[in-house]
N, C-alpha and C. Protein backbone atom coordinates (compact mmCIF):
# COMPACT_ATOMS: atom_id res chain seq x y z
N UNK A 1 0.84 -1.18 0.00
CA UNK A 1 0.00 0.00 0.00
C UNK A 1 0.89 1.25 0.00
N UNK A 2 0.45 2.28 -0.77
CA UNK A 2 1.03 3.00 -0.83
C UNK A 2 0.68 4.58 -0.17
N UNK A 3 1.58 5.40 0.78
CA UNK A 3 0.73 6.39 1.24
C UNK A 3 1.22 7.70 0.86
N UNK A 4 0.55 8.57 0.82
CA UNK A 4 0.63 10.02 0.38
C UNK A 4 0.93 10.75 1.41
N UNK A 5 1.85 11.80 1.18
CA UNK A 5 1.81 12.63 2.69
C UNK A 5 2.15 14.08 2.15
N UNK A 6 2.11 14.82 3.54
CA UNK A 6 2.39 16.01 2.62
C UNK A 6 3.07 17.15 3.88
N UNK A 7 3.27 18.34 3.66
CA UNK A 7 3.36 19.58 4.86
C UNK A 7 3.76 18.96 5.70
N UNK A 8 4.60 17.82 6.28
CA UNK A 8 5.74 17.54 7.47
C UNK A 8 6.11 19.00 7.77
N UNK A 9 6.07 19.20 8.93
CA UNK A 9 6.59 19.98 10.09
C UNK A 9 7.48 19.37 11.40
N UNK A 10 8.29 20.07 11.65
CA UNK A 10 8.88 19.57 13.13
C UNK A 10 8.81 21.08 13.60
N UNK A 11 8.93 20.92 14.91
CA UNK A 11 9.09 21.98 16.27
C UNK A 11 9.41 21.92 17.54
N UNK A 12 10.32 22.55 18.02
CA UNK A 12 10.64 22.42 19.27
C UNK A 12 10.09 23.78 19.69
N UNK A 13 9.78 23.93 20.76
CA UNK A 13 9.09 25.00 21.60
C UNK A 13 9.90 25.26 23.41
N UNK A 14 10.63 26.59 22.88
CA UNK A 14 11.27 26.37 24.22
C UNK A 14 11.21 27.58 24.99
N UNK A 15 9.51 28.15 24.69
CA UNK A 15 8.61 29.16 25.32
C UNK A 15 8.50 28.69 27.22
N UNK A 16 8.95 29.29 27.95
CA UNK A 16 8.89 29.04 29.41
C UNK A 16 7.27 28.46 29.39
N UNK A 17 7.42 27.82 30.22
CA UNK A 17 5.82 26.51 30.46
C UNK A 17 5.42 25.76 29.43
N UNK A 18 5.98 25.90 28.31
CA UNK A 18 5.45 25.35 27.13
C UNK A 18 6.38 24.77 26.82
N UNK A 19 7.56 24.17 27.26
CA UNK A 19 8.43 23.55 26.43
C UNK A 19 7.79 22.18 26.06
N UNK A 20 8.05 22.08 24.89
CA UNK A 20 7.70 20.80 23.94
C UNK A 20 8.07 20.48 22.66
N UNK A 21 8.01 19.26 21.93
CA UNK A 21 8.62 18.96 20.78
C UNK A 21 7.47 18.34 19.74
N UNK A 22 7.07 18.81 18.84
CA UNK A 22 6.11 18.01 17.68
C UNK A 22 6.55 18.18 16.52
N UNK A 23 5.39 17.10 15.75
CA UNK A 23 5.73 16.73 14.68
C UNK A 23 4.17 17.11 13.98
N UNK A 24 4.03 17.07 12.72
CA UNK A 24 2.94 17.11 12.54
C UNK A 24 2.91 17.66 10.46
N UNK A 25 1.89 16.58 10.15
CA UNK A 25 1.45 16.57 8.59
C UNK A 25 0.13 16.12 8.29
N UNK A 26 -0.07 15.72 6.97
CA UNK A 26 -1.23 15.56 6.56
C UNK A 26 -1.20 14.47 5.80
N UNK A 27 -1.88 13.52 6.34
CA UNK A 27 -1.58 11.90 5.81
C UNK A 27 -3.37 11.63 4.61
N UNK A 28 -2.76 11.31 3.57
CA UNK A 28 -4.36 10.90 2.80
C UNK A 28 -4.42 9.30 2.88
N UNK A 29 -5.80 9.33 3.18
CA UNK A 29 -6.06 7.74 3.85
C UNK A 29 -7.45 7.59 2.97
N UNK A 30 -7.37 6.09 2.83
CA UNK A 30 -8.75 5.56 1.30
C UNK A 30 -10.02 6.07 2.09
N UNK A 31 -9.99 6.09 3.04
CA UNK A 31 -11.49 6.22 3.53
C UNK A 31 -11.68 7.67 4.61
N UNK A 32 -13.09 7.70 4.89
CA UNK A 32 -13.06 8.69 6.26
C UNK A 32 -13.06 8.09 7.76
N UNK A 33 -12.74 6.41 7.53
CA UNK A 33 -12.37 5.86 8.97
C UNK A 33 -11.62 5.24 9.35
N UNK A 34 -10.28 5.64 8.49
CA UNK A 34 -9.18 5.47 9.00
C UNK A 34 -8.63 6.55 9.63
N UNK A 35 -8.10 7.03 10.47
CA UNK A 35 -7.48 7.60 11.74
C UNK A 35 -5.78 7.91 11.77
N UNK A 36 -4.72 8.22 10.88
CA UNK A 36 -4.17 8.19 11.21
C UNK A 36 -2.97 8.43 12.49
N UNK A 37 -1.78 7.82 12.82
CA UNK A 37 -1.33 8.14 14.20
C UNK A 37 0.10 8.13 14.14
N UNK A 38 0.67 8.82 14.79
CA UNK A 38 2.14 8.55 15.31
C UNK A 38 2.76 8.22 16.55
N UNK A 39 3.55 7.61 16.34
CA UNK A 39 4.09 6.81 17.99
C UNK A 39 5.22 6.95 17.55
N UNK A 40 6.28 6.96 19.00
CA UNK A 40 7.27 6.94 18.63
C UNK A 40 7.83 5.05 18.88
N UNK A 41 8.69 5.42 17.75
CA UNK A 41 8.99 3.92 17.65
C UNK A 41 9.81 3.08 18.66
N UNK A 42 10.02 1.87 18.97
CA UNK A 42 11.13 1.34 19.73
C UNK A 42 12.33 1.03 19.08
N UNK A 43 12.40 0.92 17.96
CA UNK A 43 13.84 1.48 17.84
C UNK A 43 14.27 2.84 17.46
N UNK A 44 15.21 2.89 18.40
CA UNK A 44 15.84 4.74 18.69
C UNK A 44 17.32 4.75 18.66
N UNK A 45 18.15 5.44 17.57
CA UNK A 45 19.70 5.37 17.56
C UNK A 45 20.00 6.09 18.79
N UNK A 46 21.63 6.37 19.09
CA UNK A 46 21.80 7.40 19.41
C UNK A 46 22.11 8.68 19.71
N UNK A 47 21.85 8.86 18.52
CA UNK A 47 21.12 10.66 17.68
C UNK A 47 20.39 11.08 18.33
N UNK A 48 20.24 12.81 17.68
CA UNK A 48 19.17 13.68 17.63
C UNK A 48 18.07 13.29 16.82
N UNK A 49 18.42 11.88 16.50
CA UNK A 49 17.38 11.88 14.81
C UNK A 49 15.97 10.83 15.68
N UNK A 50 14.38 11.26 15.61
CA UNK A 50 13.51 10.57 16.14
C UNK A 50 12.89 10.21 15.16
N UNK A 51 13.19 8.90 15.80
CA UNK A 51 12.47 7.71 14.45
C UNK A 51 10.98 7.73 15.15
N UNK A 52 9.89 8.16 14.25
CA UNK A 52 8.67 7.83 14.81
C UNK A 52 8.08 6.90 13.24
N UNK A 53 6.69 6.05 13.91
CA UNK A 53 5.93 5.48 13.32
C UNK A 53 4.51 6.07 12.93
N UNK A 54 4.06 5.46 11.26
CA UNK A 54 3.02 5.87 11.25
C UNK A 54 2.26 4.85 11.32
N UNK A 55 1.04 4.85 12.06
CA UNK A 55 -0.01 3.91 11.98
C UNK A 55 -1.09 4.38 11.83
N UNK A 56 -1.89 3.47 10.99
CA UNK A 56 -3.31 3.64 10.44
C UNK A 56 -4.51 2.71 10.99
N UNK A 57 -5.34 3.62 12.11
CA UNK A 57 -6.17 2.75 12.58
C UNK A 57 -7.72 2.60 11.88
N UNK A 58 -8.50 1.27 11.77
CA UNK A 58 -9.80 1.36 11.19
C UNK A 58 -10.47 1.61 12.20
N UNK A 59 -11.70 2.16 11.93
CA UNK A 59 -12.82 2.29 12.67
C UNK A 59 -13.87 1.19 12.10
N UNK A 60 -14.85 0.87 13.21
CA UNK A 60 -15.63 0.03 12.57
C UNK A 60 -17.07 0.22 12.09
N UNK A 61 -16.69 2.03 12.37
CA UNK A 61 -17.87 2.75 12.04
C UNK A 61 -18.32 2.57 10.07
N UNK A 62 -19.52 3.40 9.90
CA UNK A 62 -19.73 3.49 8.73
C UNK A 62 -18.73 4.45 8.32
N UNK A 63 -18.65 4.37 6.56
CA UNK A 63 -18.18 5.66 6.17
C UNK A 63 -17.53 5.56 5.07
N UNK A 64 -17.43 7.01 4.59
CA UNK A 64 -17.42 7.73 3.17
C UNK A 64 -16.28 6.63 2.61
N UNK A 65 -16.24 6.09 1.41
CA UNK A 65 -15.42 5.03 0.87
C UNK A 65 -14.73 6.44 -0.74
N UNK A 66 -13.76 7.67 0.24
CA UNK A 66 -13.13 8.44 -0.57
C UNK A 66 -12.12 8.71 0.02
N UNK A 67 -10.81 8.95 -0.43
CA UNK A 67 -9.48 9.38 -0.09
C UNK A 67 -9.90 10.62 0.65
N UNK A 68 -9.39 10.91 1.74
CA UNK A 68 -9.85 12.17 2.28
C UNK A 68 -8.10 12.41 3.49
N UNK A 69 -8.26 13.77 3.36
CA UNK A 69 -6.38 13.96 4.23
C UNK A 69 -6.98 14.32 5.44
N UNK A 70 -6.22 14.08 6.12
CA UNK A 70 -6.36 13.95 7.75
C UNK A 70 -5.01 14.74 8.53
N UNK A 71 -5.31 15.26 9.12
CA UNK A 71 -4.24 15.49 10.09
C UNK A 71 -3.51 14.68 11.24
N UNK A 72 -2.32 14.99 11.35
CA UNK A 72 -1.53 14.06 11.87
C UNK A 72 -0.47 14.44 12.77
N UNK A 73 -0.30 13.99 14.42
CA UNK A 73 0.72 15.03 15.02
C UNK A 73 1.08 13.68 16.04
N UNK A 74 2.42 14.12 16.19
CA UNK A 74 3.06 13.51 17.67
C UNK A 74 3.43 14.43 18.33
N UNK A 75 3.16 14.62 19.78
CA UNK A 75 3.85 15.72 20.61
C UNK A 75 4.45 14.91 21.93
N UNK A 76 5.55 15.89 22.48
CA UNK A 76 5.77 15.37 23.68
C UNK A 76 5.96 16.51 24.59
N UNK A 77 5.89 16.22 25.91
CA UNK A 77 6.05 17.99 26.19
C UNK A 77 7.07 17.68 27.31
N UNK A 78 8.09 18.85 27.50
CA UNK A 78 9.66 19.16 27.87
C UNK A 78 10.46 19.64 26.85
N UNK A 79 11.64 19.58 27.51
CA UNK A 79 12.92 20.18 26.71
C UNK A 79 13.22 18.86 25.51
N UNK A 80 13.72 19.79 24.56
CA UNK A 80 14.07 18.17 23.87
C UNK A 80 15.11 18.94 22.71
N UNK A 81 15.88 18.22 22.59
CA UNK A 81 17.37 18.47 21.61
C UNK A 81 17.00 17.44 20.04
N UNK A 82 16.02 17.52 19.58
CA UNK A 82 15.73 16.70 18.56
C UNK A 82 16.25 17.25 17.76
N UNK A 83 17.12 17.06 16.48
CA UNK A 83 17.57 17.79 15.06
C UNK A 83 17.21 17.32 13.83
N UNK A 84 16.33 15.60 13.76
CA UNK A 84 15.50 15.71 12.44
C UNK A 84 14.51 14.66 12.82
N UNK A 85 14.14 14.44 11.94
CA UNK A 85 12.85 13.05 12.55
C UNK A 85 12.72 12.00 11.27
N UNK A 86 12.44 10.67 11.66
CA UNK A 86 12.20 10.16 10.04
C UNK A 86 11.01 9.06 10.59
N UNK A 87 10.34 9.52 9.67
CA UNK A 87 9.01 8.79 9.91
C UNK A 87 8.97 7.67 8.82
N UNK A 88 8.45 6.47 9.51
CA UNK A 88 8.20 4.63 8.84
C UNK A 88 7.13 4.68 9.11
N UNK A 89 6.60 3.95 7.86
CA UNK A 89 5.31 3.13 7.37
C UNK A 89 5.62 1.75 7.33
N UNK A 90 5.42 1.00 8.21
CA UNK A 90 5.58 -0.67 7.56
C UNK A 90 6.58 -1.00 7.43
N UNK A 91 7.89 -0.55 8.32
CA UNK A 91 9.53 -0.62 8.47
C UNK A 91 10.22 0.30 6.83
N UNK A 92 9.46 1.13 6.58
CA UNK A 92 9.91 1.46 5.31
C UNK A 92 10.12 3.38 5.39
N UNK A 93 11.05 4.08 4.94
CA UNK A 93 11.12 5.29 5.58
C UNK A 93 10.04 5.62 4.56
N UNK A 94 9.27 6.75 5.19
CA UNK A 94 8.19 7.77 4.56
C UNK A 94 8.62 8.88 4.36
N UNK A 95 8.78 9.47 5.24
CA UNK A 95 9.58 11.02 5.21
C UNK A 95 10.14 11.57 5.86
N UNK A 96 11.74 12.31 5.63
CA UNK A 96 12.88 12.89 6.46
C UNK A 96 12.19 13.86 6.73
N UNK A 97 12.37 14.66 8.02
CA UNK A 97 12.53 16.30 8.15
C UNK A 97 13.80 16.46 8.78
N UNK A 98 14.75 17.14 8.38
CA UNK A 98 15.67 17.79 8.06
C UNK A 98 16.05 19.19 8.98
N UNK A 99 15.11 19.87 8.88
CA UNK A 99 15.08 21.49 9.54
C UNK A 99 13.59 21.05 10.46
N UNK A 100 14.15 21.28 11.26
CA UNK A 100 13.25 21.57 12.99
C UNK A 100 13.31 23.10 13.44
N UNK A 101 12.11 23.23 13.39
CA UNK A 101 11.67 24.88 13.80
C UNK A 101 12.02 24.81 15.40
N UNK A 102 12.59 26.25 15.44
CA UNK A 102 12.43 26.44 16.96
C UNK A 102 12.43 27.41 17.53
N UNK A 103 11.35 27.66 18.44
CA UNK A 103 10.22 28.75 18.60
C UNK A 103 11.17 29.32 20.33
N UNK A 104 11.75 30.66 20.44
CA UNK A 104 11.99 30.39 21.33
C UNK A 104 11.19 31.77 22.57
């Protein structure tokens, strides 16, 4: 299966009370009840580089049988020294980010 993605973002946020680190894009999925998600993965080098996962959950609800984009975020909240991220589909890389925003 093949997936579409698009607008990857990274951010670190190192606003006093708000420190935190996300990720966040727009995943197109066949239907309107699939859900996409990110986790971070269990395997982790040891880099700045965060390997997260994408997963696609069904619902067992009814629904629209059309490609429709969804939004998509991992956050964690604290300090965090992250410098790129690479996101897997199915042990397979999906997409580098490279440049991590950081908001200070």
């Amino acid at each position: 299966m093949s997936i579409k993605t698009k607008d990857w973002t990274a951010q670190i946020n190192r606003m006093p009370g708000a420190a935190s680190f996300r990720t966040f894009g727009t995943v197109t999925v066949a239907h309107t009840g699939i859900t996409p998600k990110l986790v971070m993965s269990s395997l982790q080098d040891k880099s700045f580089d965060l390997r997260l996962e994408l997963q696609l959950e069904n619902s067992n609800d009814i629904s629209l049988q059309v490609e429709t984009d969804k939004f998509v975020e991992y956050k964690k909240m604290g300090n965090s020294n992250v410098t790129c991220v690479s996101i897997f589909y199915e042990g397979k890389l999906l997409h580098h980010i490279d440049k991590v925003l950081i908001t200070d």
